[in-house]
Protein backbone atom coordinates (compact mmCIF):
# COMPACT_ATOMS: atom_id res chain seq x y z
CA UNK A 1 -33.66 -20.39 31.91
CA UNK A 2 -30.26 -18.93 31.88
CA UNK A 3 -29.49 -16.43 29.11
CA UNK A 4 -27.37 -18.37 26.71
CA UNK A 5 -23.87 -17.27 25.93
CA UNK A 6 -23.52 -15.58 22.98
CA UNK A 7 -20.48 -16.43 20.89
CA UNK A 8 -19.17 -14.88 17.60
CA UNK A 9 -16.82 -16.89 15.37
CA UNK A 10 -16.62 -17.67 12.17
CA UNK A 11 -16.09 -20.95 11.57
CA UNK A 12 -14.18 -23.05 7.80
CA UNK A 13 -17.05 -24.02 5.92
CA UNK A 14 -15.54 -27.48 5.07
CA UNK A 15 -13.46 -28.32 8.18
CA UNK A 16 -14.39 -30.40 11.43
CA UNK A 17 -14.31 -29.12 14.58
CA UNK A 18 -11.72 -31.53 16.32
CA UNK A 19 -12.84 -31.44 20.52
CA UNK A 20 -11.60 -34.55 21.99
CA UNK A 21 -9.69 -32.87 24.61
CA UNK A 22 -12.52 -29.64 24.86
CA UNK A 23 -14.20 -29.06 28.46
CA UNK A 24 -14.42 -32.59 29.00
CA UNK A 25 -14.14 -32.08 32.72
CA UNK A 26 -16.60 -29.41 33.24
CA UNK A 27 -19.67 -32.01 34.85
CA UNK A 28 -17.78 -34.92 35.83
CA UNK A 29 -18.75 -34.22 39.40
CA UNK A 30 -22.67 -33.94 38.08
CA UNK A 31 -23.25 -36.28 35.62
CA UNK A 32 -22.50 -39.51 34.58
CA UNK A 33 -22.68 -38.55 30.73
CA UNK A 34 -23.50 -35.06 29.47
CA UNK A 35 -23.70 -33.90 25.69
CA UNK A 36 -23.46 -30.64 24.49
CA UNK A 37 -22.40 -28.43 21.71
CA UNK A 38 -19.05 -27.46 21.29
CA UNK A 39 -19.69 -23.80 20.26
CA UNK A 40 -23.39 -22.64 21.65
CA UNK A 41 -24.70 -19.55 20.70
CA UNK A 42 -24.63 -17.16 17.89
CA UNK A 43 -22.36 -18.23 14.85
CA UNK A 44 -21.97 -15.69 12.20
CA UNK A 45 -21.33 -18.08 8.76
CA UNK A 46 -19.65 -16.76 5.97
CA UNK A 47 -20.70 -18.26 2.42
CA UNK A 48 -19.81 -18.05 -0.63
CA UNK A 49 -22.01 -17.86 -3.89
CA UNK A 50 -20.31 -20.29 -6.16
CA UNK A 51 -23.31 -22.13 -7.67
CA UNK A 52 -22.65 -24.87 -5.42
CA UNK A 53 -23.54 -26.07 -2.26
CA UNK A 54 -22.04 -25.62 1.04
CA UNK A 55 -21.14 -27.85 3.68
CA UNK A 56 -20.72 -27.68 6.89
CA UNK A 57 -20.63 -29.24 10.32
CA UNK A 58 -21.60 -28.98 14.35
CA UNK A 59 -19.82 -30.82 16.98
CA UNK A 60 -21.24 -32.08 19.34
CA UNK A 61 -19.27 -33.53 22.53
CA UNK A 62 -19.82 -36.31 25.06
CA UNK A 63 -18.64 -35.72 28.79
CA UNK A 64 -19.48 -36.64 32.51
CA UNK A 65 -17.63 -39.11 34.98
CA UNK A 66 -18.31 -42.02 32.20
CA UNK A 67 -16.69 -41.25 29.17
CA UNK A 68 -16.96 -44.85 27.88
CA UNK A 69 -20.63 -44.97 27.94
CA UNK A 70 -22.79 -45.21 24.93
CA UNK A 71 -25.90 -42.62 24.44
CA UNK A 72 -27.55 -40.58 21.30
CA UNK A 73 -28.86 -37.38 20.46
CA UNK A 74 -31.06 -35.59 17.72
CA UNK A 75 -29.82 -32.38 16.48
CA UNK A 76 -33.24 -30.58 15.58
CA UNK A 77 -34.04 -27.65 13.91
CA UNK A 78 -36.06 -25.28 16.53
CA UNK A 79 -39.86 -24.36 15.51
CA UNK A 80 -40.90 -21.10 15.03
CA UNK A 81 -42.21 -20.70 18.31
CA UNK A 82 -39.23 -22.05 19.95
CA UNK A 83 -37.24 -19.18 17.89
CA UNK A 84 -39.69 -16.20 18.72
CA UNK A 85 -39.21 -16.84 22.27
CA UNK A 86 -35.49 -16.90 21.97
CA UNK A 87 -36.47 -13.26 19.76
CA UNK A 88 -37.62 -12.38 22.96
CA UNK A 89 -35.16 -13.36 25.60
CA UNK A 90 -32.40 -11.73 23.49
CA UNK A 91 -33.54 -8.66 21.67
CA UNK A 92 -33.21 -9.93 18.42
CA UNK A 93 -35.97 -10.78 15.49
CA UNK A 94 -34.51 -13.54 13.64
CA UNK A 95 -36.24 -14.98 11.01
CA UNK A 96 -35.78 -18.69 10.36
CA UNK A 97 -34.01 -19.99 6.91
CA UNK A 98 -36.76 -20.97 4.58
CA UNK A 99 -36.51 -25.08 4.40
CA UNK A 100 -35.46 -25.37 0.85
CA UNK A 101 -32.22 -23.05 1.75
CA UNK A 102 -30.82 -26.08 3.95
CA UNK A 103 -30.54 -29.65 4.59
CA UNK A 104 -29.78 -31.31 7.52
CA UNK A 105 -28.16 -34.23 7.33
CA UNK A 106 -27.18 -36.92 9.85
CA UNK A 107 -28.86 -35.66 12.58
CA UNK A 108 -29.45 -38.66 14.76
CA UNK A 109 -26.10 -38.80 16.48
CA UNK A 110 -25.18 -42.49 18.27
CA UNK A 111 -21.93 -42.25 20.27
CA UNK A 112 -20.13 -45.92 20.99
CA UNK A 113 -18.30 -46.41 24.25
CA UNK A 114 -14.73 -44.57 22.42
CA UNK A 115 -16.80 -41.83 20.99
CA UNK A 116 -15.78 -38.21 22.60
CA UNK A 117 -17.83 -36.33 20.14
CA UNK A 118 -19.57 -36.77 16.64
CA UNK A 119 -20.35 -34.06 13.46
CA UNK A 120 -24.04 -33.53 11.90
CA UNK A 121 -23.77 -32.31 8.50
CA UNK A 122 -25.51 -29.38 7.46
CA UNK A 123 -25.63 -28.40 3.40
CA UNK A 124 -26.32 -24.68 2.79
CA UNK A 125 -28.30 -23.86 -0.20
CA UNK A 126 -26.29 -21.07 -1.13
CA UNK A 127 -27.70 -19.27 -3.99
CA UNK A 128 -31.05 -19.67 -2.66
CA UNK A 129 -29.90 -17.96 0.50
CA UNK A 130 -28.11 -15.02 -1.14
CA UNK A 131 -31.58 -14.55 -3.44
CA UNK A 132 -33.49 -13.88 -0.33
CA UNK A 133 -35.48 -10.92 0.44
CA UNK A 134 -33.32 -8.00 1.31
CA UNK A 135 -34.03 -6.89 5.31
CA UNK A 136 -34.42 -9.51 7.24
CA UNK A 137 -31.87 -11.55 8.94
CA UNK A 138 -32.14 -15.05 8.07
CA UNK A 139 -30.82 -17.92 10.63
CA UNK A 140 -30.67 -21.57 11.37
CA UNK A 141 -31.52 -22.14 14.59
CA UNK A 142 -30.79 -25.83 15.72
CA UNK A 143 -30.93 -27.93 19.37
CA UNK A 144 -30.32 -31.02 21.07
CA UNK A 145 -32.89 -32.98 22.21
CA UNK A 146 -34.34 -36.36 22.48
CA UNK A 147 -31.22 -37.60 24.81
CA UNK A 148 -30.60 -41.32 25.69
CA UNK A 149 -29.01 -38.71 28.73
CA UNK A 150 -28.68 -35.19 29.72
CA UNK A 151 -27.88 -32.23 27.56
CA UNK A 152 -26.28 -29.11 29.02
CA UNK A 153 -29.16 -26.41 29.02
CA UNK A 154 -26.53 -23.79 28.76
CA UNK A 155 -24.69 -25.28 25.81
CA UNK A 156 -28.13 -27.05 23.79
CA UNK A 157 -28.43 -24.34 21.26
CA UNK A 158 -26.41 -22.79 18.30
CA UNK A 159 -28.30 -19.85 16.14
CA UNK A 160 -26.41 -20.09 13.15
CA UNK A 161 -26.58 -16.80 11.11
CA UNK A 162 -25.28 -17.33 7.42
CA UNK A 163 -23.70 -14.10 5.28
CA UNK A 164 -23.65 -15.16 1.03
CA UNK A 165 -20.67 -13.12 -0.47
CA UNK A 166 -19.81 -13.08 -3.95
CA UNK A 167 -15.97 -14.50 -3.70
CA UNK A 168 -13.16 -12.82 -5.09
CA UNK A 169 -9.62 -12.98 -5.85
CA UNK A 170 -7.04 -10.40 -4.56
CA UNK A 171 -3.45 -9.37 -4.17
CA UNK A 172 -2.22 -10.55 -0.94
CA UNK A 173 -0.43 -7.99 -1.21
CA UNK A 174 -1.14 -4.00 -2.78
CA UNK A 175 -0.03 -0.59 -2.67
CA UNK A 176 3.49 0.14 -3.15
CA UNK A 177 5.86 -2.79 -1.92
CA UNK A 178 9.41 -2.51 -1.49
CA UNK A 179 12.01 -5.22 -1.82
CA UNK A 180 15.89 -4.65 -2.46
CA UNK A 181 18.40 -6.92 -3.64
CA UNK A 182 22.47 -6.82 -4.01
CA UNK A 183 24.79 -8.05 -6.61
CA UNK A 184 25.53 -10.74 -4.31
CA UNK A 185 24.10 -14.14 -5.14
CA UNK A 186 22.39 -15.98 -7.92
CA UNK A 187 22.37 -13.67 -10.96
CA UNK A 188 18.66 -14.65 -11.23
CA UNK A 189 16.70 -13.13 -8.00
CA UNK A 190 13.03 -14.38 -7.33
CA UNK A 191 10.30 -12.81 -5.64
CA UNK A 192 6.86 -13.33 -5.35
CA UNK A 193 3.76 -11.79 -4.88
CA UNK A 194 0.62 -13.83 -3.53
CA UNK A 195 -2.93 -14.26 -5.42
CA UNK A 196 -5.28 -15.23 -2.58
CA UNK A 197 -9.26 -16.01 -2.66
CA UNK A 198 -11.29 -15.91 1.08
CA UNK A 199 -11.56 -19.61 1.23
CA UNK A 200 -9.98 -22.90 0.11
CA UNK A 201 -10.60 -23.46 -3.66
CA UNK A 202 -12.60 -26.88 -5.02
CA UNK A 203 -11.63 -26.47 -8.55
CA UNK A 204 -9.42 -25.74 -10.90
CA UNK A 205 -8.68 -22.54 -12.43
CA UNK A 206 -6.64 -19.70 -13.35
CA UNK A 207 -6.05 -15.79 -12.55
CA UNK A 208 -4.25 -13.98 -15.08
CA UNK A 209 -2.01 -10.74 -13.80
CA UNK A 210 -0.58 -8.12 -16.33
CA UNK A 211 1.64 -5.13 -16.51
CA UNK A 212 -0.39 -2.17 -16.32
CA UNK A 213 2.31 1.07 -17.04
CA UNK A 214 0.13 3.35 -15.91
CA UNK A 215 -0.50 2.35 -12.52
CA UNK A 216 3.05 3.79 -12.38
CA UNK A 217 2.61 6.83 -14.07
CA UNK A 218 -0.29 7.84 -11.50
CA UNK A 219 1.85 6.83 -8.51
CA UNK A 220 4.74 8.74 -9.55
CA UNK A 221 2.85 12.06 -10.44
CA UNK A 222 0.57 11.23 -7.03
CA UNK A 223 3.47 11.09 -4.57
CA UNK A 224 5.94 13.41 -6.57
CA UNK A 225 8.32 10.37 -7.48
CA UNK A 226 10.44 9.31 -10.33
CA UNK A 227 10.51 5.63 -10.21
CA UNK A 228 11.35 3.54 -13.69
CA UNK A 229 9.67 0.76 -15.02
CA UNK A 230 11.33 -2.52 -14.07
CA UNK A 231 12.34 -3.28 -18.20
CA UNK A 232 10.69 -6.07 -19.68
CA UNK A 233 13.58 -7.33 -21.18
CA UNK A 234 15.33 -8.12 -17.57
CA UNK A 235 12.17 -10.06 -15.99
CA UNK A 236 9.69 -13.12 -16.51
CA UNK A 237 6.51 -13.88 -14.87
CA UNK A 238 5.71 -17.44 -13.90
CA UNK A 239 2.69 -18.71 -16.21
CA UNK A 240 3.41 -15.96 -18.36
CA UNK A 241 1.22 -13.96 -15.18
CA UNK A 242 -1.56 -17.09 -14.99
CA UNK A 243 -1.38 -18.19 -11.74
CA UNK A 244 -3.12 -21.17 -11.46
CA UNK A 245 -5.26 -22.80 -8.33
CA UNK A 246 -6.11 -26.31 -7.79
CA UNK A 247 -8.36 -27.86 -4.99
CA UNK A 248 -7.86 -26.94 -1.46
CA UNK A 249 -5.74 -23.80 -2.43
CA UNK A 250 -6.61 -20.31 -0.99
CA UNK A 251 -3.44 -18.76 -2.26
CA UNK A 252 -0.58 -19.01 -5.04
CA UNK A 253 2.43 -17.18 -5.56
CA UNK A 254 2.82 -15.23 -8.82
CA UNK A 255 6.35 -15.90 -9.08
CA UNK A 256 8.98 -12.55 -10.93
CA UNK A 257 12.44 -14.03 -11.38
CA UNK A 258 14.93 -10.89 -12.23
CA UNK A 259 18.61 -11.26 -13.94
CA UNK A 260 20.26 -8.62 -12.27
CA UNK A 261 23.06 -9.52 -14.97
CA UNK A 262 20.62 -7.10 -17.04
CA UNK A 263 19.94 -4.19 -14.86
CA UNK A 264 21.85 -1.32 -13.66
CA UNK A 265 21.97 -0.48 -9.99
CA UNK A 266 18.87 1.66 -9.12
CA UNK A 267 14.90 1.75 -8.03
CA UNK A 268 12.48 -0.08 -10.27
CA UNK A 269 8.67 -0.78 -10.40
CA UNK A 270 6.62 -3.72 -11.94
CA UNK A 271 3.13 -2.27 -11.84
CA UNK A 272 0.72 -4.85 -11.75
CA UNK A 273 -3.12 -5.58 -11.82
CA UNK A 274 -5.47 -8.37 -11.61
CA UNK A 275 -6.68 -9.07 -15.50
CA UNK A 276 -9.04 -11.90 -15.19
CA UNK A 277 -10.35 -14.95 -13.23
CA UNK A 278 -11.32 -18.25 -15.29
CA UNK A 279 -13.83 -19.21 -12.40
CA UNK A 280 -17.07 -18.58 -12.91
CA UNK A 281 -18.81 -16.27 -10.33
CA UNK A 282 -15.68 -15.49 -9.22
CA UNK A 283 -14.83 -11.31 -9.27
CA UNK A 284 -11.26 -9.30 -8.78
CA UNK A 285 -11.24 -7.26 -5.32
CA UNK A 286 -11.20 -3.58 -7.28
CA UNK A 287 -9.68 -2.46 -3.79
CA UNK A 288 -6.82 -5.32 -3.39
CA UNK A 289 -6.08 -5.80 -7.82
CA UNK A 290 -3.24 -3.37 -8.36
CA UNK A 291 0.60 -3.59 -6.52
CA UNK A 292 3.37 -1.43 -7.91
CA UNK A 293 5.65 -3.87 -6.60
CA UNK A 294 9.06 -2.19 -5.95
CA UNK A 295 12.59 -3.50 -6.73
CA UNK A 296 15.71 -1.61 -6.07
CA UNK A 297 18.60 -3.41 -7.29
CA UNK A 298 21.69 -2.11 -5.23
CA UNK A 299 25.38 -2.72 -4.49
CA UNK A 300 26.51 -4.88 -1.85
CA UNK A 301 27.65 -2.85 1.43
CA UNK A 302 31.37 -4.39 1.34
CA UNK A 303 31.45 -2.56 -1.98
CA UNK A 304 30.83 1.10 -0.48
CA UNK A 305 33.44 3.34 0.95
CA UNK A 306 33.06 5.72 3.92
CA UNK A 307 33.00 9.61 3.17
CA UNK A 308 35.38 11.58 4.97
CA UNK A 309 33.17 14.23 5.45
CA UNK A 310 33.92 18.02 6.51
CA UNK A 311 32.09 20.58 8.01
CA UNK A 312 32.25 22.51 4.70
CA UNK A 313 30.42 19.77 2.91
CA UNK A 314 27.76 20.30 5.24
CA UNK A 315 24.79 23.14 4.71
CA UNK A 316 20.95 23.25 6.37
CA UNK A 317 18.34 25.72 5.75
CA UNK A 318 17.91 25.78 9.11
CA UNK A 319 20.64 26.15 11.60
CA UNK A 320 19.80 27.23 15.20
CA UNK A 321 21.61 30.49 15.92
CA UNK A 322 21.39 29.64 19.84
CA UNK A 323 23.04 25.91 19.83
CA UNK A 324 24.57 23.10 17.76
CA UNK A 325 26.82 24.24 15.37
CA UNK A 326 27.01 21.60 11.66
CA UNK A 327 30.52 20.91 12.73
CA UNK A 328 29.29 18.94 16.13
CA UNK A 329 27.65 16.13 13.80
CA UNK A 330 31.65 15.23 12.71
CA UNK A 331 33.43 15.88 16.34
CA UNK A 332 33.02 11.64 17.65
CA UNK A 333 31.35 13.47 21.10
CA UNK A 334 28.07 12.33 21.24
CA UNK A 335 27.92 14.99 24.08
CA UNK A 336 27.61 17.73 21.42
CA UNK A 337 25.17 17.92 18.35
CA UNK A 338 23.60 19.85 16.05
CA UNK A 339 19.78 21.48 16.49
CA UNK A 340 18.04 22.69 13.88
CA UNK A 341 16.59 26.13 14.64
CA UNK A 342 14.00 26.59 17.21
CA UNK A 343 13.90 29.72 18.15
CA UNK A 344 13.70 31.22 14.60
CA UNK A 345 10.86 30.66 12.21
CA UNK A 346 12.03 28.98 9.16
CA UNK A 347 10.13 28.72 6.11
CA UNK A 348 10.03 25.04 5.04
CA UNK A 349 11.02 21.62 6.63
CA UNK A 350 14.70 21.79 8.11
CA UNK A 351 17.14 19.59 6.44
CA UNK A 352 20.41 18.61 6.26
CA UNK A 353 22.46 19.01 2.92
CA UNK A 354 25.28 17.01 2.15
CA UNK A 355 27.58 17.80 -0.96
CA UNK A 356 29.57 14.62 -1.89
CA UNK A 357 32.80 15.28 -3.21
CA UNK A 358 32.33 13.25 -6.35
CA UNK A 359 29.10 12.22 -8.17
CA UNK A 360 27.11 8.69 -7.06
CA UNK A 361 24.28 6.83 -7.44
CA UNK A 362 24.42 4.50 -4.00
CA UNK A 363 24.91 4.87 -0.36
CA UNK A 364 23.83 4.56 3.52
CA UNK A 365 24.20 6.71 6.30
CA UNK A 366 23.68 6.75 9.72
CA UNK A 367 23.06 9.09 13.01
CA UNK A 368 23.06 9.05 16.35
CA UNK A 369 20.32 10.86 18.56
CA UNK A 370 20.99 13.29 21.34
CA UNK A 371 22.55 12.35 24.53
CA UNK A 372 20.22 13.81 26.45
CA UNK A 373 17.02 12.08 25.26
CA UNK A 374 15.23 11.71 21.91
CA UNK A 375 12.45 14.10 21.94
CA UNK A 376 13.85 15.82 18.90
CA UNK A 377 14.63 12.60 16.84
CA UNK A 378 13.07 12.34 13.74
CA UNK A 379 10.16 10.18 12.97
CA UNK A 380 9.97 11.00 9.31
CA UNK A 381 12.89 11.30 6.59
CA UNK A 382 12.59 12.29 3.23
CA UNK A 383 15.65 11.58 1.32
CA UNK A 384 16.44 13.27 -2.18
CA UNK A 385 19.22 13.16 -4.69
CA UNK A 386 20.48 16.33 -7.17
CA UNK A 387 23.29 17.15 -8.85
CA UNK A 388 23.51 20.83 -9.73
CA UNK A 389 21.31 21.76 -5.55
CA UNK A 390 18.41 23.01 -7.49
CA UNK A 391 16.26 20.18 -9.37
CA UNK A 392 15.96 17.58 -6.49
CA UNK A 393 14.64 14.02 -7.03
CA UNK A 394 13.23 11.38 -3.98
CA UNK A 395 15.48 8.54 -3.24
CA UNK A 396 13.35 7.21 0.01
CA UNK A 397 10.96 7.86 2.57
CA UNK A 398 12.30 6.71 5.77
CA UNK A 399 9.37 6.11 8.45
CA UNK A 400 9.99 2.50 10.07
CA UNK A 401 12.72 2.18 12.51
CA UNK A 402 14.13 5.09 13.88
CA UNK A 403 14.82 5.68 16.75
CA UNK A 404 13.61 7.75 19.19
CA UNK A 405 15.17 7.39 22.85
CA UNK A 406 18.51 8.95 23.48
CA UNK A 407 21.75 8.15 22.58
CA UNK A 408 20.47 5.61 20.02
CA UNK A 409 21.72 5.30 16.62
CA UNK A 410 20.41 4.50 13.27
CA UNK A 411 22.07 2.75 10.60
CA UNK A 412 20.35 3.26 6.82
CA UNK A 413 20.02 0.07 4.51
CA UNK A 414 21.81 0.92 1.20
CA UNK A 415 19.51 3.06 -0.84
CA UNK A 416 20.08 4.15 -4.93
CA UNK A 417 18.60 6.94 -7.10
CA UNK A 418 19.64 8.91 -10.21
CA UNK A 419 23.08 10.09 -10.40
CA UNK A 420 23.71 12.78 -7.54
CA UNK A 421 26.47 14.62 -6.20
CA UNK A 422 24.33 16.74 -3.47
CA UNK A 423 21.69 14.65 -0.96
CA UNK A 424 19.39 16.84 1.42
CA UNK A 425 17.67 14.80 4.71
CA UNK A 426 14.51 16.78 5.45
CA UNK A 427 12.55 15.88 8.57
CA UNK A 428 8.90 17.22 8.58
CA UNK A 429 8.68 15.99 12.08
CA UNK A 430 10.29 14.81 15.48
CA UNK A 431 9.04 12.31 17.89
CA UNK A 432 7.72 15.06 20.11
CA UNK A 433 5.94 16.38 16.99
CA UNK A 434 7.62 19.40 16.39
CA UNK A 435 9.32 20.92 13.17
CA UNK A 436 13.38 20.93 14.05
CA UNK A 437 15.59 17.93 14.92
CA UNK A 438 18.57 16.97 16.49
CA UNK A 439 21.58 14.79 15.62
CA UNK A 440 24.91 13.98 17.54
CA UNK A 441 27.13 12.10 15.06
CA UNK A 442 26.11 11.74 11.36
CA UNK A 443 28.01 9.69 8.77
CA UNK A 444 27.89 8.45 5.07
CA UNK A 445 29.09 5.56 2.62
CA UNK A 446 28.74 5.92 -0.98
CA UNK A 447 29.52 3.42 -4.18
């Protein structure tokens, strides 16, 4: 007997396995009709404890050189003996589901002439299975047999192997999550943020979702940041934060409409956490139920106006004595740059200070890379506002898009902070993963 192929999927608890068109082919040369499993082998099941039943079903497919023929097959449940020598072939020690933890249902299949395949229903017993003894790995093993004609001895066997999890309910999305919006548009700006739960719902019911300040206050102390509350008089949650599932849903969109003809240009947080579930058995994800969801509320670009920047506005920490004077960044050569120092220890990252010639609270700015090649680009950005060059405080983190080949430049989306006459760029590291950078052309726009 041929070792069988093993197969790991999981499979939807509640959906058919559509295979008109699968490997009907393979044994037309062989057979006149052949039956077989879709998906042989070892299925991993996922279930859920919900204090109800779970179904599920096994195709089973009809093929050979007459596809219009009629036939049957029994799906059976193997005996114990059956299942300790398949412990044997395989290396495992499987233990078979005790009979009160399933029920199988419909499992004398009859195909008609325009039958391809046909389902047997299984029903998991679910809380039964998730109160089993601890240590043993529990399975269903099932066959075909009893054919009207033949069954593929490669493909006659599925060892299903159920898994009862407690289900929960999570953000679909968590951590800090940025999203930006201009003063161009609707005065009322939407966004959303998705409640999710592993599988599709059967009932009815509702997740509530509240403001939670100091999910904020530990973020901002954590990371060394100074974000502000998103005020509560300027936003509304949809439900007033019940978001609320019905059948067939595995996810629903806590809706946060803003009217930015309330808020002042700059970065805001709505800190939110996962309050409740109305499902019974149900439980919040205490890894995926908080997201300090991020809004910074900014001026449209056409609305900024280029700095004509001077070498005396410029200033690093970090200048290399050897090369690449601060003035290069402002010549329009490419060709030439500015290198931040390499062969001098510096104490600190190396940055690059700008002092604006009046005070601001919005801008972008862009860069180009070396000619040469980009093995001193940066790959990390940290971005801070001040206005007297002593008390700093973080605008943005820049990790995601820069560029790191030569010649390549990088164009900043519009970014806001506190009010700030002086910005520094500090980059803690360059694509080569050293401690200095380079730049060929550098510009700004502020509001």
């Amino acid at each position: 007997m041929k070792k069988i192929l093993m197969i790991s999927l999981l499979f939807s608890l509640t959906a058919g396995f559509m295979a008109c068109e699968d490997q009907k082919d393979e044994f037309l040369s062989d057979y006149s009709t052949i039956l077989y499993f879709r998906n042989s082998g070892e299925m991993p099941l996922t279930l859920y404890k919900t204090g109800e039943d779970t179904a599920y079903q096994l195709t089973v497919n009809k093929s050979g050189s007459d596809r219009s023929s009629t036939t049957e097959v029994e799906v059976a449940v193997l005996d114990d003996a059956a299942l300790e020598a398949y412990n044997v072939q395989n290396g495992t020690s499987f233990v078979k589901l005790p009979e009160n933890c399933y029920q199988l249902a419909d499992n004398q299949l009859v195909f008609g002439s325009d039958n391809l395949y046909k389902m047997a229903n299984i029903v998991f017993k679910t809380d039964l299975i998730y109160d089993l003894p601890a240590g043993k790995e529990y399975v269903l093993p099932v066959s075909l047999v009893n054919a009207a004609d033949s069954i593929n001895s490669e493909k006659d066997k599925i060892i299903l192997v159920p898994s009862v999890m407690i289900p929960s309910v999570y953000f679909g999305q968590t951590g800090f999550v940025s999203n930006t919006f201009t003063d161009e548009g609707d005065a009322q700006a939407k966004f959303t943020l998705p409640v999710s739960i592993p599988m599709a719902s059967k009932w009815t019911f509702d997740c509530t979702v509240a403001v939670d300040e100091s999910l904020l206050e530990e973020y901002n102390k954590k990371n060394d940041t100074n974000y502000s509350i998103l005020p509560g008089s300027v936003y509304s949650l949809s439900g007033d934060g019940a978001v609320s599932f019905v059948p067939d849903d595995n996810s629903k969109d806590l809706e946060i409409t803003v009217d930015r003809t309330k808020l002042e240009y700059g970065n805001f947080v709505l800190p939110l956490r996962l309050a409740g579930c109305s499902k019974e058995g149900f439980v919040i994800d205490d890894t995926k139920n908080t997201c300090l969801y991020g809004i910074s509320y900014v001026p449209d670009e056409s609305k900024l106006k280029k700095v004509e920047l001077t070498a005396g506005m410029l200033s690093s920490n970090a200048v290399e004595p050897s090369e690449g004077a601060l003035a290069n960044l402002l010549d329009g050569d490419v060709e030439t740059y500015f290198h931040s120092a390499w062969s001098v220890a510096v104490e600190g990252t190396h940055y690059l200070q700008v002092a604006l010639p009046t005070e601001t609270t919005a801008f972008n700015f862009y860069y180009t890379t070396r000619s040469a090649n980009g093995s001193a680009a940066p790959v990390k950005i940290i971005i801070e506002g001040s206005l007297d060059g002593v008390s700093f405080n973080q605008i943005s983190t820049l990790t995601d898009g820069l560029p790191t080949g030569g010649k390549e430049t990088y164009n900043s989306k519009i970014m806001v902070g506190k009010p700030f006459k002086i910005i520094r760029f500090s980059v803690p590291e360059n694509a080569s993963g050293g401690n200095y950078f380079v730049w060929s052309e550098f510009g700004m726009k502020v509001f």
